[in-house]
N, C-alpha and C. Protein backbone atom coordinates (compact mmCIF):
# COMPACT_ATOMS: atom_id res chain seq x y z
N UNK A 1 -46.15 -18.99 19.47
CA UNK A 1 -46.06 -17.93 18.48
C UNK A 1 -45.23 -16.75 18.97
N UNK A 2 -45.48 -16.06 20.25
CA UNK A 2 -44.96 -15.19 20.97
C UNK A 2 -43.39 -15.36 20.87
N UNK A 3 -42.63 -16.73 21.41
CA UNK A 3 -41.45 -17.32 21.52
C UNK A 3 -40.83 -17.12 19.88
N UNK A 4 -41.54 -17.43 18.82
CA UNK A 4 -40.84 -17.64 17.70
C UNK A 4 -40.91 -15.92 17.15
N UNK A 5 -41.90 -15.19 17.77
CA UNK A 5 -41.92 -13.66 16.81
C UNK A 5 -40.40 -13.24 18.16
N UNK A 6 -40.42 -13.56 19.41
CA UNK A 6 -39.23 -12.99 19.93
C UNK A 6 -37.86 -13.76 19.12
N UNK A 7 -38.10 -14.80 18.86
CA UNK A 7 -36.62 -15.24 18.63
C UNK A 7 -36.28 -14.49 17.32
N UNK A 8 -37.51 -14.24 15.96
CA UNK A 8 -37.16 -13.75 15.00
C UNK A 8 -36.71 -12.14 14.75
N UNK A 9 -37.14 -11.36 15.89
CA UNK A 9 -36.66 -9.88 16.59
C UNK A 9 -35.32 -9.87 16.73
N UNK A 10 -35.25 -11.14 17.53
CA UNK A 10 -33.71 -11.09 17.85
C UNK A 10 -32.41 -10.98 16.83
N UNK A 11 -33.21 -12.11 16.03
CA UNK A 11 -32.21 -12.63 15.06
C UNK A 11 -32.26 -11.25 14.39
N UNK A 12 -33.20 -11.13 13.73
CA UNK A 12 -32.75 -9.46 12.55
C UNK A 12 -32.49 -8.50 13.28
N UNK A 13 -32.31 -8.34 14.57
CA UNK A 13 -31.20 -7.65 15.71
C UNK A 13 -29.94 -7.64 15.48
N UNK A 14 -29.28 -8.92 15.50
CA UNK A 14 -28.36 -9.19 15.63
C UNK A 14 -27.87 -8.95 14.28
N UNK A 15 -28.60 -9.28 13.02
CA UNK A 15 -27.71 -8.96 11.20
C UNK A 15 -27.90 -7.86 11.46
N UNK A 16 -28.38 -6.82 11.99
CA UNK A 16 -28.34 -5.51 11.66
C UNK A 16 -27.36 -4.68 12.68
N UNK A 17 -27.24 -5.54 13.66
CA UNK A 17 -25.86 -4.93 14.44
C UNK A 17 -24.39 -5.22 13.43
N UNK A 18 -24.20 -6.78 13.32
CA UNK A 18 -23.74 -7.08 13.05
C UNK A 18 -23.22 -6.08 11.00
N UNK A 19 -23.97 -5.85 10.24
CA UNK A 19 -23.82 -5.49 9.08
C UNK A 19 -23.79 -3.91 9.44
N UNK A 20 -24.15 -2.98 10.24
CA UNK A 20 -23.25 -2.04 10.83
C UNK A 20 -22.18 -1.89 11.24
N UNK A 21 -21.76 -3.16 12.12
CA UNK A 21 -20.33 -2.75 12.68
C UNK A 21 -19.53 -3.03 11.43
N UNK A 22 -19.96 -3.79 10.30
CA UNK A 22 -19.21 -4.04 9.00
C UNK A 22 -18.56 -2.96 8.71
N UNK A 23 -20.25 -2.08 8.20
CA UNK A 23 -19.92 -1.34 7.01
C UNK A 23 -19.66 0.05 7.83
N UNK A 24 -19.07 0.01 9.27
CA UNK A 24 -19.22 1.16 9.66
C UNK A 24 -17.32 0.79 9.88
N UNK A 25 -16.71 -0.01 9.65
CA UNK A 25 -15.14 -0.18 9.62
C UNK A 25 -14.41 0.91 9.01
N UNK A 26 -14.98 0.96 7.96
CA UNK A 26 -14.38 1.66 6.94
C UNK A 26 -14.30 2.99 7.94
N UNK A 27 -14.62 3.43 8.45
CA UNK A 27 -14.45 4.92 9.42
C UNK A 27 -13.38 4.75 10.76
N UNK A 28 -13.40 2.96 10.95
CA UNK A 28 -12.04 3.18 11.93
C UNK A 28 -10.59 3.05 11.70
N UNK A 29 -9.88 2.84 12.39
CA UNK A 29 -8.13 2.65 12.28
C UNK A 29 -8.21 1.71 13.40
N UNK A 30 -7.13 0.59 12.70
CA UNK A 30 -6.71 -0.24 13.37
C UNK A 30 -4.87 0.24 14.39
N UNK A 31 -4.93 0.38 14.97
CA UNK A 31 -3.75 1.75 15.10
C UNK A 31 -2.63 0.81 16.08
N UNK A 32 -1.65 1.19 15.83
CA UNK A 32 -0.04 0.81 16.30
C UNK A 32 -0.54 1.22 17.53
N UNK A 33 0.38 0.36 18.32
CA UNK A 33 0.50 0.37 20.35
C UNK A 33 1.44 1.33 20.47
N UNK A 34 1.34 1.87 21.45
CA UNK A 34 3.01 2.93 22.12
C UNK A 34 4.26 1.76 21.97
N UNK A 35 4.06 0.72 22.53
CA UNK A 35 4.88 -0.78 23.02
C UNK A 35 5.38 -1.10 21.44
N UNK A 36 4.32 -1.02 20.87
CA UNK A 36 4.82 -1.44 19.33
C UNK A 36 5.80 -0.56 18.45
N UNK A 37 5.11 0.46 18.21
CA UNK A 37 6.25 1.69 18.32
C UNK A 37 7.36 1.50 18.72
N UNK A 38 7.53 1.23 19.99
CA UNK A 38 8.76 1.66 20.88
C UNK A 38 10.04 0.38 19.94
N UNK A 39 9.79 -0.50 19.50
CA UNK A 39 10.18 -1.46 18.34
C UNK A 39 12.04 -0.65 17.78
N UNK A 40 11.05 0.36 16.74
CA UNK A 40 11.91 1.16 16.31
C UNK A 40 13.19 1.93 17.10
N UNK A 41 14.68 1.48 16.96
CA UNK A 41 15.09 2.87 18.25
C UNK A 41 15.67 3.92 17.09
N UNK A 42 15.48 3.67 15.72
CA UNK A 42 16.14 5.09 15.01
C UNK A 42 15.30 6.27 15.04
N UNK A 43 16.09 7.38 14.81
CA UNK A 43 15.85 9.01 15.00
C UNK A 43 16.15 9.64 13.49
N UNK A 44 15.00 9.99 13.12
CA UNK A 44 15.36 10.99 12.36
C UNK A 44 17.05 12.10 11.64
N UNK A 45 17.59 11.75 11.06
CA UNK A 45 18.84 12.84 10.38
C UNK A 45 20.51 11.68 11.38
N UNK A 46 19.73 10.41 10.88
CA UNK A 46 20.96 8.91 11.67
C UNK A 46 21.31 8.71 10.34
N UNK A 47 23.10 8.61 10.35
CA UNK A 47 23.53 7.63 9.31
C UNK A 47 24.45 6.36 9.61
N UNK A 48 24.07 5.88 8.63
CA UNK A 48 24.16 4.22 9.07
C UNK A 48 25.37 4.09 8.05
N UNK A 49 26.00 3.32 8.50
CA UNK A 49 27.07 2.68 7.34
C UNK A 49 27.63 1.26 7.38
N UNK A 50 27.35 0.98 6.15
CA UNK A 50 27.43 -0.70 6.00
C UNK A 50 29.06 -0.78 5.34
N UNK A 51 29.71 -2.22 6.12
CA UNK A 51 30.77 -2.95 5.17
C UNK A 51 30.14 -3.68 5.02
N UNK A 52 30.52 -4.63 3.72
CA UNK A 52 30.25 -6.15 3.30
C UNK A 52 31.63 -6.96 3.68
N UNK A 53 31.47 -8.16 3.18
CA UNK A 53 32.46 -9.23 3.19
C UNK A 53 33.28 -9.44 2.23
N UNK A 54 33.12 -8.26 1.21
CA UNK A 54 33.45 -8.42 -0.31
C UNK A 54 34.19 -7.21 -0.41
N UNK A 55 34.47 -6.13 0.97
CA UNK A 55 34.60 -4.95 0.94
C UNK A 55 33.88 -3.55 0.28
N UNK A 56 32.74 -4.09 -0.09
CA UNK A 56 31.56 -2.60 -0.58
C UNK A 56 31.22 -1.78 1.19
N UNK A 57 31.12 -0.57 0.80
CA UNK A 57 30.80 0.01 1.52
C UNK A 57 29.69 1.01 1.11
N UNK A 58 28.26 0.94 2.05
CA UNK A 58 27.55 1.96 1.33
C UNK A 58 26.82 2.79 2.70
N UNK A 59 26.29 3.81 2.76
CA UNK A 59 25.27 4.64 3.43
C UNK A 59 24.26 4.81 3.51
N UNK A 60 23.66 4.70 4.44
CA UNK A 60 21.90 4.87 4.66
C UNK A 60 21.77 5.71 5.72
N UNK A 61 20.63 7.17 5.33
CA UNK A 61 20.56 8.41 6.15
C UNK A 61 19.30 7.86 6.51
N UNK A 62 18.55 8.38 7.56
CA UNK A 62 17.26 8.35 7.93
C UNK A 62 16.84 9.44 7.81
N UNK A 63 15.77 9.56 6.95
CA UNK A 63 15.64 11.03 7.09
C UNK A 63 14.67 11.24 7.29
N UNK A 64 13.34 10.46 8.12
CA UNK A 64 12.02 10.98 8.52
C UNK A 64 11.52 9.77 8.96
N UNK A 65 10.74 9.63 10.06
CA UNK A 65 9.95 8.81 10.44
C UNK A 65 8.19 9.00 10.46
N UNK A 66 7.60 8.29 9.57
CA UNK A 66 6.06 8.55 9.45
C UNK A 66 5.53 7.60 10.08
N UNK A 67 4.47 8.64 10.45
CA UNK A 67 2.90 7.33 10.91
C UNK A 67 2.01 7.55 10.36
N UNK A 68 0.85 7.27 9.45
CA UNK A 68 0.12 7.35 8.94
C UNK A 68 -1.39 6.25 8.50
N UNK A 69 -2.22 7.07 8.18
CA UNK A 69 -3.36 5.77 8.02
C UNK A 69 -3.56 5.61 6.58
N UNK A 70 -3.84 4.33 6.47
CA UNK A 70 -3.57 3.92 5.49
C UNK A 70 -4.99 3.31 5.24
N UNK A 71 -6.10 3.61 3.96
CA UNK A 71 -6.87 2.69 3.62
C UNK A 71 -6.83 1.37 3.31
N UNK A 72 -7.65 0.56 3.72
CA UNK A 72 -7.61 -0.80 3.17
C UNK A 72 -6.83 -1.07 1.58
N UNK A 73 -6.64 -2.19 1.84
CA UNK A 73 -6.01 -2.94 0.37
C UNK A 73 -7.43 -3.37 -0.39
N UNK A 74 -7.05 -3.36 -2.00
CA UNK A 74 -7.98 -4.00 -2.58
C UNK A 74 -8.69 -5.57 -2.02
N UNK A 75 -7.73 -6.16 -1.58
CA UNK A 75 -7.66 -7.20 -1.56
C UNK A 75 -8.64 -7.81 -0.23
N UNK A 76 -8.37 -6.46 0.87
CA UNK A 76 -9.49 -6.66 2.46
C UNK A 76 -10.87 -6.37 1.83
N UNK A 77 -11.59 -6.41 0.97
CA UNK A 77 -12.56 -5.47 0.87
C UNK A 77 -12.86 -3.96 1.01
N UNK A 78 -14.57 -3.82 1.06
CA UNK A 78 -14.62 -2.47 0.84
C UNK A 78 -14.97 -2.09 2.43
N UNK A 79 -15.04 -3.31 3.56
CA UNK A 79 -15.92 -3.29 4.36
C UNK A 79 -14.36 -3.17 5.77
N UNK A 80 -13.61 -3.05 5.35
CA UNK A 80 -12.29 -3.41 6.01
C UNK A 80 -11.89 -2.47 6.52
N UNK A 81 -11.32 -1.94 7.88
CA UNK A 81 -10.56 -1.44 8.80
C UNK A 81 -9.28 -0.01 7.92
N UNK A 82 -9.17 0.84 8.17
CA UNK A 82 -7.95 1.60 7.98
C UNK A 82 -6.92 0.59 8.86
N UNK A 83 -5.62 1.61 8.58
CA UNK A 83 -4.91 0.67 8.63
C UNK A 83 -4.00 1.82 8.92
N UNK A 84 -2.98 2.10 10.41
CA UNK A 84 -1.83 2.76 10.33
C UNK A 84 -1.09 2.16 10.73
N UNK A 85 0.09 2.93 9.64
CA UNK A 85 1.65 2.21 9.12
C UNK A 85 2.86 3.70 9.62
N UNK A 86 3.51 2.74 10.23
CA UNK A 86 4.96 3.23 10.64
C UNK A 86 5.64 2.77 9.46
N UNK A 87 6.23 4.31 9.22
CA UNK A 87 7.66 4.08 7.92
C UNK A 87 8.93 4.85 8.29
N UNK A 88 10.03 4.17 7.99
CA UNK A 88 11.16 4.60 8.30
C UNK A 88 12.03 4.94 7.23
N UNK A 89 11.83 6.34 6.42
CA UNK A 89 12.06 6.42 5.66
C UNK A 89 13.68 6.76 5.25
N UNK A 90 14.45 6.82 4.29
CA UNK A 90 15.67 6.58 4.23
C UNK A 90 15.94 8.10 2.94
N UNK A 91 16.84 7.89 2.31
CA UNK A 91 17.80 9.35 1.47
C UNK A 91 18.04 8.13 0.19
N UNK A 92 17.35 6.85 0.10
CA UNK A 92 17.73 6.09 -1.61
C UNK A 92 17.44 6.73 -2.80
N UNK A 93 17.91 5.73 -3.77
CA UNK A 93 17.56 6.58 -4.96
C UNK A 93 16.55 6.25 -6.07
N UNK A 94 15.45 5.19 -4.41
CA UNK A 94 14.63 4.64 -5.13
C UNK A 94 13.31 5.38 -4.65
N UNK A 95 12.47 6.21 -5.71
CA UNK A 95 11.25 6.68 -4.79
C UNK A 95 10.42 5.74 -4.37
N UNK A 96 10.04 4.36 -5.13
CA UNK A 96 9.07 3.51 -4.47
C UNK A 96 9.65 2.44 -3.65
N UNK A 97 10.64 2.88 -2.75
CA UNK A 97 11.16 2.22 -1.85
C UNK A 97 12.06 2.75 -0.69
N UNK A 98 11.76 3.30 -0.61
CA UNK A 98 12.38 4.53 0.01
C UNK A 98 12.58 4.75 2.10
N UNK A 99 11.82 2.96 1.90
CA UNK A 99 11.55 2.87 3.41
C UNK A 99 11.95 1.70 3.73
N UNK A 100 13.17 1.70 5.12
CA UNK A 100 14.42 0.87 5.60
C UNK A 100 13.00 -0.24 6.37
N UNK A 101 12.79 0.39 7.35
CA UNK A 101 11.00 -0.67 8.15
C UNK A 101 9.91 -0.32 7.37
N UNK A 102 9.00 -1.20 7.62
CA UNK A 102 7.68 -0.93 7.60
C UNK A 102 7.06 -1.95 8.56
N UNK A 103 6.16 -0.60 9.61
CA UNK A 103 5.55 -1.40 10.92
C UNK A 103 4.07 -1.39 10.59
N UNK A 104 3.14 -2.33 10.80
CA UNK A 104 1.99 -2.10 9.78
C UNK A 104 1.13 -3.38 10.11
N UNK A 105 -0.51 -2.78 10.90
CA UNK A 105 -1.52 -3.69 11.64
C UNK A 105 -1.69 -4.11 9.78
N UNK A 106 -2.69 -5.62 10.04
CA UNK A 106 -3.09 -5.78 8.71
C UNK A 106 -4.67 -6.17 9.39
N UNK A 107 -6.05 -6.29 8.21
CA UNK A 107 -7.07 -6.46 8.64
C UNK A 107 -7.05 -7.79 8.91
N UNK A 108 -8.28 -8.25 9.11
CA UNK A 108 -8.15 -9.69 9.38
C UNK A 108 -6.94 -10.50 9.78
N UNK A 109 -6.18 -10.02 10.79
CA UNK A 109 -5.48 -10.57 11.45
C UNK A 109 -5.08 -10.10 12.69
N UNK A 110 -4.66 -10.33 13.65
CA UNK A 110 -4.04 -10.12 14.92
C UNK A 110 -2.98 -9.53 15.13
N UNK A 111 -1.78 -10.17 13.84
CA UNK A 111 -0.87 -10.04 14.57
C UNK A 111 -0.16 -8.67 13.74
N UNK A 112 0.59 -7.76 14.11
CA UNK A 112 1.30 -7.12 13.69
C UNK A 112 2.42 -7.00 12.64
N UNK A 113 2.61 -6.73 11.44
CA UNK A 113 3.83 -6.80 10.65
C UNK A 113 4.79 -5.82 10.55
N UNK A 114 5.76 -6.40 10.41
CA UNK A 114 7.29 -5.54 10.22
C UNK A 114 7.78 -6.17 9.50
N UNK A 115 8.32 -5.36 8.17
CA UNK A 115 9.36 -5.72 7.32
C UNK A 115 10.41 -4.75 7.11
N UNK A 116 11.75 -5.31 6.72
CA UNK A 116 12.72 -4.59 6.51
C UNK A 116 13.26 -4.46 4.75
N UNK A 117 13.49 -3.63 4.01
CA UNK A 117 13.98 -3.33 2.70
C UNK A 117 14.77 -2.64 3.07
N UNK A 118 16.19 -3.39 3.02
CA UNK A 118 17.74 -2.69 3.06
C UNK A 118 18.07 -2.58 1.87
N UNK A 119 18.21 -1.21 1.07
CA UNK A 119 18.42 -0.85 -0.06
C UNK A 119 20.04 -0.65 -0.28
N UNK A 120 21.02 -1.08 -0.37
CA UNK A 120 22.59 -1.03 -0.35
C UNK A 120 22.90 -1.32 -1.94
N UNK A 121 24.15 -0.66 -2.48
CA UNK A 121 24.61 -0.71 -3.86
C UNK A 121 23.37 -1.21 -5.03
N UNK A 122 22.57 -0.47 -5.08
CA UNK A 122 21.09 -0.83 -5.99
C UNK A 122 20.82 -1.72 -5.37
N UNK A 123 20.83 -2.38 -4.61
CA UNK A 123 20.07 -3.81 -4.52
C UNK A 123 19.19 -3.89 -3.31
N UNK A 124 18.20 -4.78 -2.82
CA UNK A 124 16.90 -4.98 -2.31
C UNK A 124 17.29 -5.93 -1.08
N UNK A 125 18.12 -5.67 -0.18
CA UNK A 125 17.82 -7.29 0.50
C UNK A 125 16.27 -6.92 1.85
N UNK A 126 15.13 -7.96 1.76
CA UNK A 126 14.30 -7.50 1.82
C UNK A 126 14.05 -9.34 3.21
N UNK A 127 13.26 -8.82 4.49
CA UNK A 127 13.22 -9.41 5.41
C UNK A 127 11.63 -9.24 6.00
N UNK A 128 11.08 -9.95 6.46
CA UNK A 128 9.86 -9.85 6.71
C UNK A 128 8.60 -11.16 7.89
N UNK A 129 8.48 -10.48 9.14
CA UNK A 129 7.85 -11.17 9.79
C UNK A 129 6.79 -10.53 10.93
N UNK A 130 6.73 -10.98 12.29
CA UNK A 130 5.75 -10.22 12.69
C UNK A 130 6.23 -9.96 14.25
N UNK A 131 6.05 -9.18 14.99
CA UNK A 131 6.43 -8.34 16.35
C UNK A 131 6.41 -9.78 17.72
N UNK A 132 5.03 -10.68 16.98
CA UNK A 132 4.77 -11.88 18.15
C UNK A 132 5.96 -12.72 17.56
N UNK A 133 6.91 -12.80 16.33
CA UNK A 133 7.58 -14.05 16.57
C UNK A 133 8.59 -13.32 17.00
N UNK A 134 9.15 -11.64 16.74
CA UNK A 134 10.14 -11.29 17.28
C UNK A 134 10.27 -11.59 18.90
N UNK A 135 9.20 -11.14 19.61
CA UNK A 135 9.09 -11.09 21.52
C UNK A 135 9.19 -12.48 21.64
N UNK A 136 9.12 -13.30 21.05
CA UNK A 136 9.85 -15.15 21.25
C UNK A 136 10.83 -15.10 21.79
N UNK A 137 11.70 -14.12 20.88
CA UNK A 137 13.30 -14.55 20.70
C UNK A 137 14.08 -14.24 21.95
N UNK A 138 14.88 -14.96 22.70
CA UNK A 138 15.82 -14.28 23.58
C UNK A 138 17.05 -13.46 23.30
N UNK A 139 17.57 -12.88 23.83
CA UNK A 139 18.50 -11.70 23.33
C UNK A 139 20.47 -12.23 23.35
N UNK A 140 21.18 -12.13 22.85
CA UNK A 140 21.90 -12.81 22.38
C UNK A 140 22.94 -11.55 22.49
N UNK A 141 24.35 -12.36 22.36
CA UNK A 141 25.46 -10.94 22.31
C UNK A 141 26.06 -11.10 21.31
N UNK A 142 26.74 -9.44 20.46
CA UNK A 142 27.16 -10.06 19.43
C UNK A 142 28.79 -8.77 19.50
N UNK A 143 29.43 -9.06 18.98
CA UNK A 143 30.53 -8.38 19.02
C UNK A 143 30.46 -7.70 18.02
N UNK A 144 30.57 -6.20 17.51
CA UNK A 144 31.38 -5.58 16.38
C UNK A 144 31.27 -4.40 16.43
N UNK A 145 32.62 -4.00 15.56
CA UNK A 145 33.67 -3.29 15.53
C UNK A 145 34.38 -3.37 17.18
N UNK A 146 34.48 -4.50 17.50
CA UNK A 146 34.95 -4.40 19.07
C UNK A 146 34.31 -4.16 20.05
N UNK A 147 32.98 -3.72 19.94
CA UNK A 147 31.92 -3.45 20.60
C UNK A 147 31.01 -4.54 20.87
N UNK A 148 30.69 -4.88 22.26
CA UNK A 148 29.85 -5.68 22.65
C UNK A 148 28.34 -5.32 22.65
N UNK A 149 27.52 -6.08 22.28
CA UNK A 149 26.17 -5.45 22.42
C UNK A 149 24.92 -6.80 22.86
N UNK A 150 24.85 -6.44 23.70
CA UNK A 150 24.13 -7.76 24.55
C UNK A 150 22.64 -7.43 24.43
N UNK A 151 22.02 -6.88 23.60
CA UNK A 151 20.39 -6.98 23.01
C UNK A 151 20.17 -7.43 22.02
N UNK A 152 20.83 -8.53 21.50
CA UNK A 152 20.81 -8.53 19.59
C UNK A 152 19.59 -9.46 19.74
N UNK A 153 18.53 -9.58 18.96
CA UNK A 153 17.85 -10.84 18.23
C UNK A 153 18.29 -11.20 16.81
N UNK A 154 18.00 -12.22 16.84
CA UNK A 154 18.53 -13.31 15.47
C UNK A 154 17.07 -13.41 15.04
N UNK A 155 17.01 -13.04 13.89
CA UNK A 155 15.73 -13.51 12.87
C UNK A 155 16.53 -14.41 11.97
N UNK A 156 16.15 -15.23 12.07
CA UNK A 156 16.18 -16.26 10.59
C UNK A 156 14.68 -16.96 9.81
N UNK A 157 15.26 -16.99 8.47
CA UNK A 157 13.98 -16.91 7.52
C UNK A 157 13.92 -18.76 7.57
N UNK A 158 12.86 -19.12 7.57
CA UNK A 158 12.57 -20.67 7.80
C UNK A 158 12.95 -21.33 6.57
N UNK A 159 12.37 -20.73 5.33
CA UNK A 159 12.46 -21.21 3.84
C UNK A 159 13.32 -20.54 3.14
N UNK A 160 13.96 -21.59 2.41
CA UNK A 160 14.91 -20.89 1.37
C UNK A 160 13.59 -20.13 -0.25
N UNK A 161 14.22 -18.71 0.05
CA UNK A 161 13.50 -18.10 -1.27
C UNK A 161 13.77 -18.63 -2.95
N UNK A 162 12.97 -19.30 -3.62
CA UNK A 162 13.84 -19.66 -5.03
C UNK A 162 13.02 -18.77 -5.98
N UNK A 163 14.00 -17.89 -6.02
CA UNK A 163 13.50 -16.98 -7.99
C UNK A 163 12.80 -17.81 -8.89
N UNK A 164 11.68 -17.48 -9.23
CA UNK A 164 11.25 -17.90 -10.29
C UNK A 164 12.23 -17.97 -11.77
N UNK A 165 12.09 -19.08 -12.16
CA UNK A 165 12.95 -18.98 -13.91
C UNK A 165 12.26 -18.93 -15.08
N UNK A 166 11.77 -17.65 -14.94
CA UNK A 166 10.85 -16.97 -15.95
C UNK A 166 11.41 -15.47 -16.32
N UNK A 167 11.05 -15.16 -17.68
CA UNK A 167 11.59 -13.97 -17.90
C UNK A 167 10.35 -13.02 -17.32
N UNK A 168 8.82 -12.80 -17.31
CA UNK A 168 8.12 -12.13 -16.60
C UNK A 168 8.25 -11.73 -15.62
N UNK A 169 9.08 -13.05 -14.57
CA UNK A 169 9.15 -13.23 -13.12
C UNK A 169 10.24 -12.42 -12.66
N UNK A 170 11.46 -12.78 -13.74
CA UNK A 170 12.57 -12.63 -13.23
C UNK A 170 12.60 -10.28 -13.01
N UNK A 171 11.55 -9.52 -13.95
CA UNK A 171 11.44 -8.19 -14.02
C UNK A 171 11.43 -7.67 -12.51
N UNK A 172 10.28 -8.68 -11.59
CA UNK A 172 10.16 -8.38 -10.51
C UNK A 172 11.18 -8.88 -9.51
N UNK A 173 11.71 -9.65 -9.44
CA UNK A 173 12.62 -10.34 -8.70
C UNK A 173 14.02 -9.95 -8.76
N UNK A 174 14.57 -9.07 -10.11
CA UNK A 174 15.72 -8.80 -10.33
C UNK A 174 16.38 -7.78 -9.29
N UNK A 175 17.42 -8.55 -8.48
CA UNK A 175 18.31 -7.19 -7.87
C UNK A 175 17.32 -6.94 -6.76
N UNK A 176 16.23 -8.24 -6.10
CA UNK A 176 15.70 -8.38 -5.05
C UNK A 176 16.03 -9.66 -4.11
N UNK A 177 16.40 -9.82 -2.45
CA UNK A 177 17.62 -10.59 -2.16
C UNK A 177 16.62 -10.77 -1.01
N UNK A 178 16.16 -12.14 -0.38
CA UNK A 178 15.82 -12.35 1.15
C UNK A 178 16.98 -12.53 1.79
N UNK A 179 16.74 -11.75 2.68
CA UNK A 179 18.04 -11.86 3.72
C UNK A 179 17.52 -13.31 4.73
N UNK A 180 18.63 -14.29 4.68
CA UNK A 180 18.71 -15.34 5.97
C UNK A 180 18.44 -15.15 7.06
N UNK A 181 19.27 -14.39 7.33
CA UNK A 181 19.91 -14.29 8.92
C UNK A 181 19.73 -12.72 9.07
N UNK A 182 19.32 -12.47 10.20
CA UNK A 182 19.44 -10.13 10.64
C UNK A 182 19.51 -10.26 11.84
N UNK A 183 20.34 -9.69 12.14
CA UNK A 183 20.86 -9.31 13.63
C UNK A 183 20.39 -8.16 14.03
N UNK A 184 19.30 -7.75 14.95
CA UNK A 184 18.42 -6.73 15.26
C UNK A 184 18.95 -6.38 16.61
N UNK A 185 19.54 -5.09 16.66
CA UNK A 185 19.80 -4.54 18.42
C UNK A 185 18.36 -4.00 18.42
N UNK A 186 17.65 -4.20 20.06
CA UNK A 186 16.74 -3.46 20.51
C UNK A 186 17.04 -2.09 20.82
N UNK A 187 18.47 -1.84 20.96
CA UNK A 187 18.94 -0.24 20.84
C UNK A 187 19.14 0.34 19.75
N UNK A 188 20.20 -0.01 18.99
CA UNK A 188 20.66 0.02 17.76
C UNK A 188 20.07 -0.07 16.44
N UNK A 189 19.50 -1.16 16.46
CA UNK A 189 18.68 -1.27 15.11
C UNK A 189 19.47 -2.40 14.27
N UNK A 190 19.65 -2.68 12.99
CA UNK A 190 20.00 -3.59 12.11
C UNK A 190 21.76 -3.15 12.72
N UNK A 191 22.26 -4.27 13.21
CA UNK A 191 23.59 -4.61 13.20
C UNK A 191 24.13 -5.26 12.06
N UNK A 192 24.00 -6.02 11.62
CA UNK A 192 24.52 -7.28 10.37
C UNK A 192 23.52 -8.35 9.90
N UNK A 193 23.45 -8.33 8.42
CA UNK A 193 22.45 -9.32 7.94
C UNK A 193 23.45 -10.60 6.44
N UNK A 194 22.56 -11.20 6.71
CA UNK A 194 23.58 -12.36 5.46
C UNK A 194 22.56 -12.92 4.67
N UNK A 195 22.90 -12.61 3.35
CA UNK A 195 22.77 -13.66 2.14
C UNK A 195 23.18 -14.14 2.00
N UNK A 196 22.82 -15.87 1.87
CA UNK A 196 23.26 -16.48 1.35
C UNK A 196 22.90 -17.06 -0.12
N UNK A 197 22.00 -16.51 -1.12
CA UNK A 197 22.35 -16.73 -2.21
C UNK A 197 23.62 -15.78 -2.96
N UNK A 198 23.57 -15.14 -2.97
CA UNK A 198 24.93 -14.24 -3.11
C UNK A 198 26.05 -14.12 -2.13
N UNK A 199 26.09 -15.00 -1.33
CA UNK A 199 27.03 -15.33 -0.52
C UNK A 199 27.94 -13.85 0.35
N UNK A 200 26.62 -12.94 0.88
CA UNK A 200 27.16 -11.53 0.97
C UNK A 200 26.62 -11.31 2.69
N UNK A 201 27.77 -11.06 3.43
CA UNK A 201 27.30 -10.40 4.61
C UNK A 201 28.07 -9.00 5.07
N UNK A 202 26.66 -8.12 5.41
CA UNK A 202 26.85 -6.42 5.71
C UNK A 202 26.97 -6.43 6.65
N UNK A 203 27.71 -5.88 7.27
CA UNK A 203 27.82 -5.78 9.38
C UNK A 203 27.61 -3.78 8.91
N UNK A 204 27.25 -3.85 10.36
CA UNK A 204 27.32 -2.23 10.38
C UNK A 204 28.35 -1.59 10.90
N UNK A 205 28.96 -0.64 10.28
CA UNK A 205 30.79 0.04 10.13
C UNK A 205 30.34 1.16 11.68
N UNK A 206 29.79 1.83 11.15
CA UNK A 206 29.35 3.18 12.45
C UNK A 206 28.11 4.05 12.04
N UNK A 207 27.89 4.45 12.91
CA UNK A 207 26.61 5.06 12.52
C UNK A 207 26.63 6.29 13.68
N UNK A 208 26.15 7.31 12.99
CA UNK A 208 26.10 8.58 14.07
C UNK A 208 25.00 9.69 13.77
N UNK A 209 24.74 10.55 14.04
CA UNK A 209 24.06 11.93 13.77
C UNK A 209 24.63 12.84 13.08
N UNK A 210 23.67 13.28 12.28
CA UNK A 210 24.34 14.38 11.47
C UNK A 210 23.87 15.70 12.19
N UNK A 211 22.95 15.79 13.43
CA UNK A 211 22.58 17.07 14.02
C UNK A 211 22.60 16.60 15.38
C-alpha cells in the first residue's frame, strides 16, 4: 500500500511540474545566440544595388535592424514560448514587407529560421531555410564586378515551386518568385540570386554607406 500511495505522489508530482512548466512558457523567450546574430554582416543606413540579366537596375537601403519578441503564433498554442525575431528592415514601398532577412527561433522546434524577401522592381523573390543547413555548406569563391570573394555559400532550393492555377491562389502568389540559387557572402551579404521561372538573375552592382 505504502509503495503504491508513494508511486501515486510521484506521479501527480510530476503532471503538476510538468503542466507548470507548460503554462508558465508563455512568460519566456526563446531568444537568438550572439553566434546566430553574428549571421547578419549588414549595418544600418547600407545601400545595395542590384543589376539583372535583362539590364533592370534597382536599390535597396537598409535602414534599421530590429530584435524583438514576438508572441506565439496562433497556430503554437496558447501554452507556447515567445519568440525573438531579427529583422532587417529595408526603405520598400511595401509596408507589410518591408524586411530583406528574417532571423527567427520557432516553438516546437530546434532549429533556427532565416528567410530572405528581396523586394526589387515590385516583385517578391522570396528564399527560405534554416542556420543548421546553412553551417553544412562549405565556402566557395565567386567573382564580381572583378572582385574576388572567397566566403560565398550557395543555397539552392531542393523543389521546384509550382503556382497554383487558381484565380484565389493566383491573389497570393502574384508577383511572388522562389529564388533557386543565392549566393550569400559571410561578409557581404546577398551577392547574386537566380530565377529560374522568369529566367532572371540579380548580381550585386555596389553597395556602400550613406553615413
Amino acid at each position: 500500500m505504502r509503495t503504491k500511495f508513494k508511486l501515486s505522489r510521484i506521479l501527480i508530482l510530476i503532471i503538476f511540474l510538468f503542466f507548470g512548466y507548460v503554462l508558465t512558457n508563455m512568460f519566456r523567450t526563446k531568444r537568438l545566440t550572439e553566434k546566430e546574430k553574428s549571421i547578419i554582416p549588414y549595418k544600418p543606413n547600407q545601400v545595395l544595388v542590384f543589376e539583372s540579366n535583362k539590364s533592370e537596375i534597382d536599390t535597396i537601403i537598409i535602414t534599421e535592424i530590429t530584435l524583438k519578441e514576438h508572441p506565439p503564433y496562433m497556430e503554437d498554442m496558447l501554452w507556447a514560448k515567445n519568440k525573438e525575431i531579427l529583422r532587417i528592415q529595408t526603405d520598400v514601398d511595401c509596408k507589410n514587407c518591408d524586411e530583406i532577412i528574417t532571423l527567427a527561433k520557432r516553438n516546437y522546434s530546434i532549429e533556427t529560421e532565416i528567410t530572405w524577401t528581396i523586394r526589387i522592381n515590385g516583385k517578391n523573390y522570396v528564399y527560405g531555410t534554416n542556420l543548421k543547413s546553412i553551417n553544412r555548406l562549405k565556402k566557395k569563391k565567386l567573382t564580381l564586378n572583378e572582385i574576388e570573394y572567397d566566403d560565398v555559400l550557395v543555397l539552392k532550393r531542393r523543389e521546384r515551386f509550382k503556382r497554383p492555377n487558381n484565380k484565389l491562389s493566383k491573389m497570393f502568389y502574384d508577383e511572388i518568385y522562389p529564388i533557386d540559387k543565392l549566393y550569400w557572402s559571410k561578409s557581404k551579404g546577398i551577392m547574386k540570386f537566380e530565377i529560374i521561372e522568369t529566367n532572371e538573375i540579380w548580381k550585386l552592382k555596389t553597395h556602400y554607406n550613406t553615413s
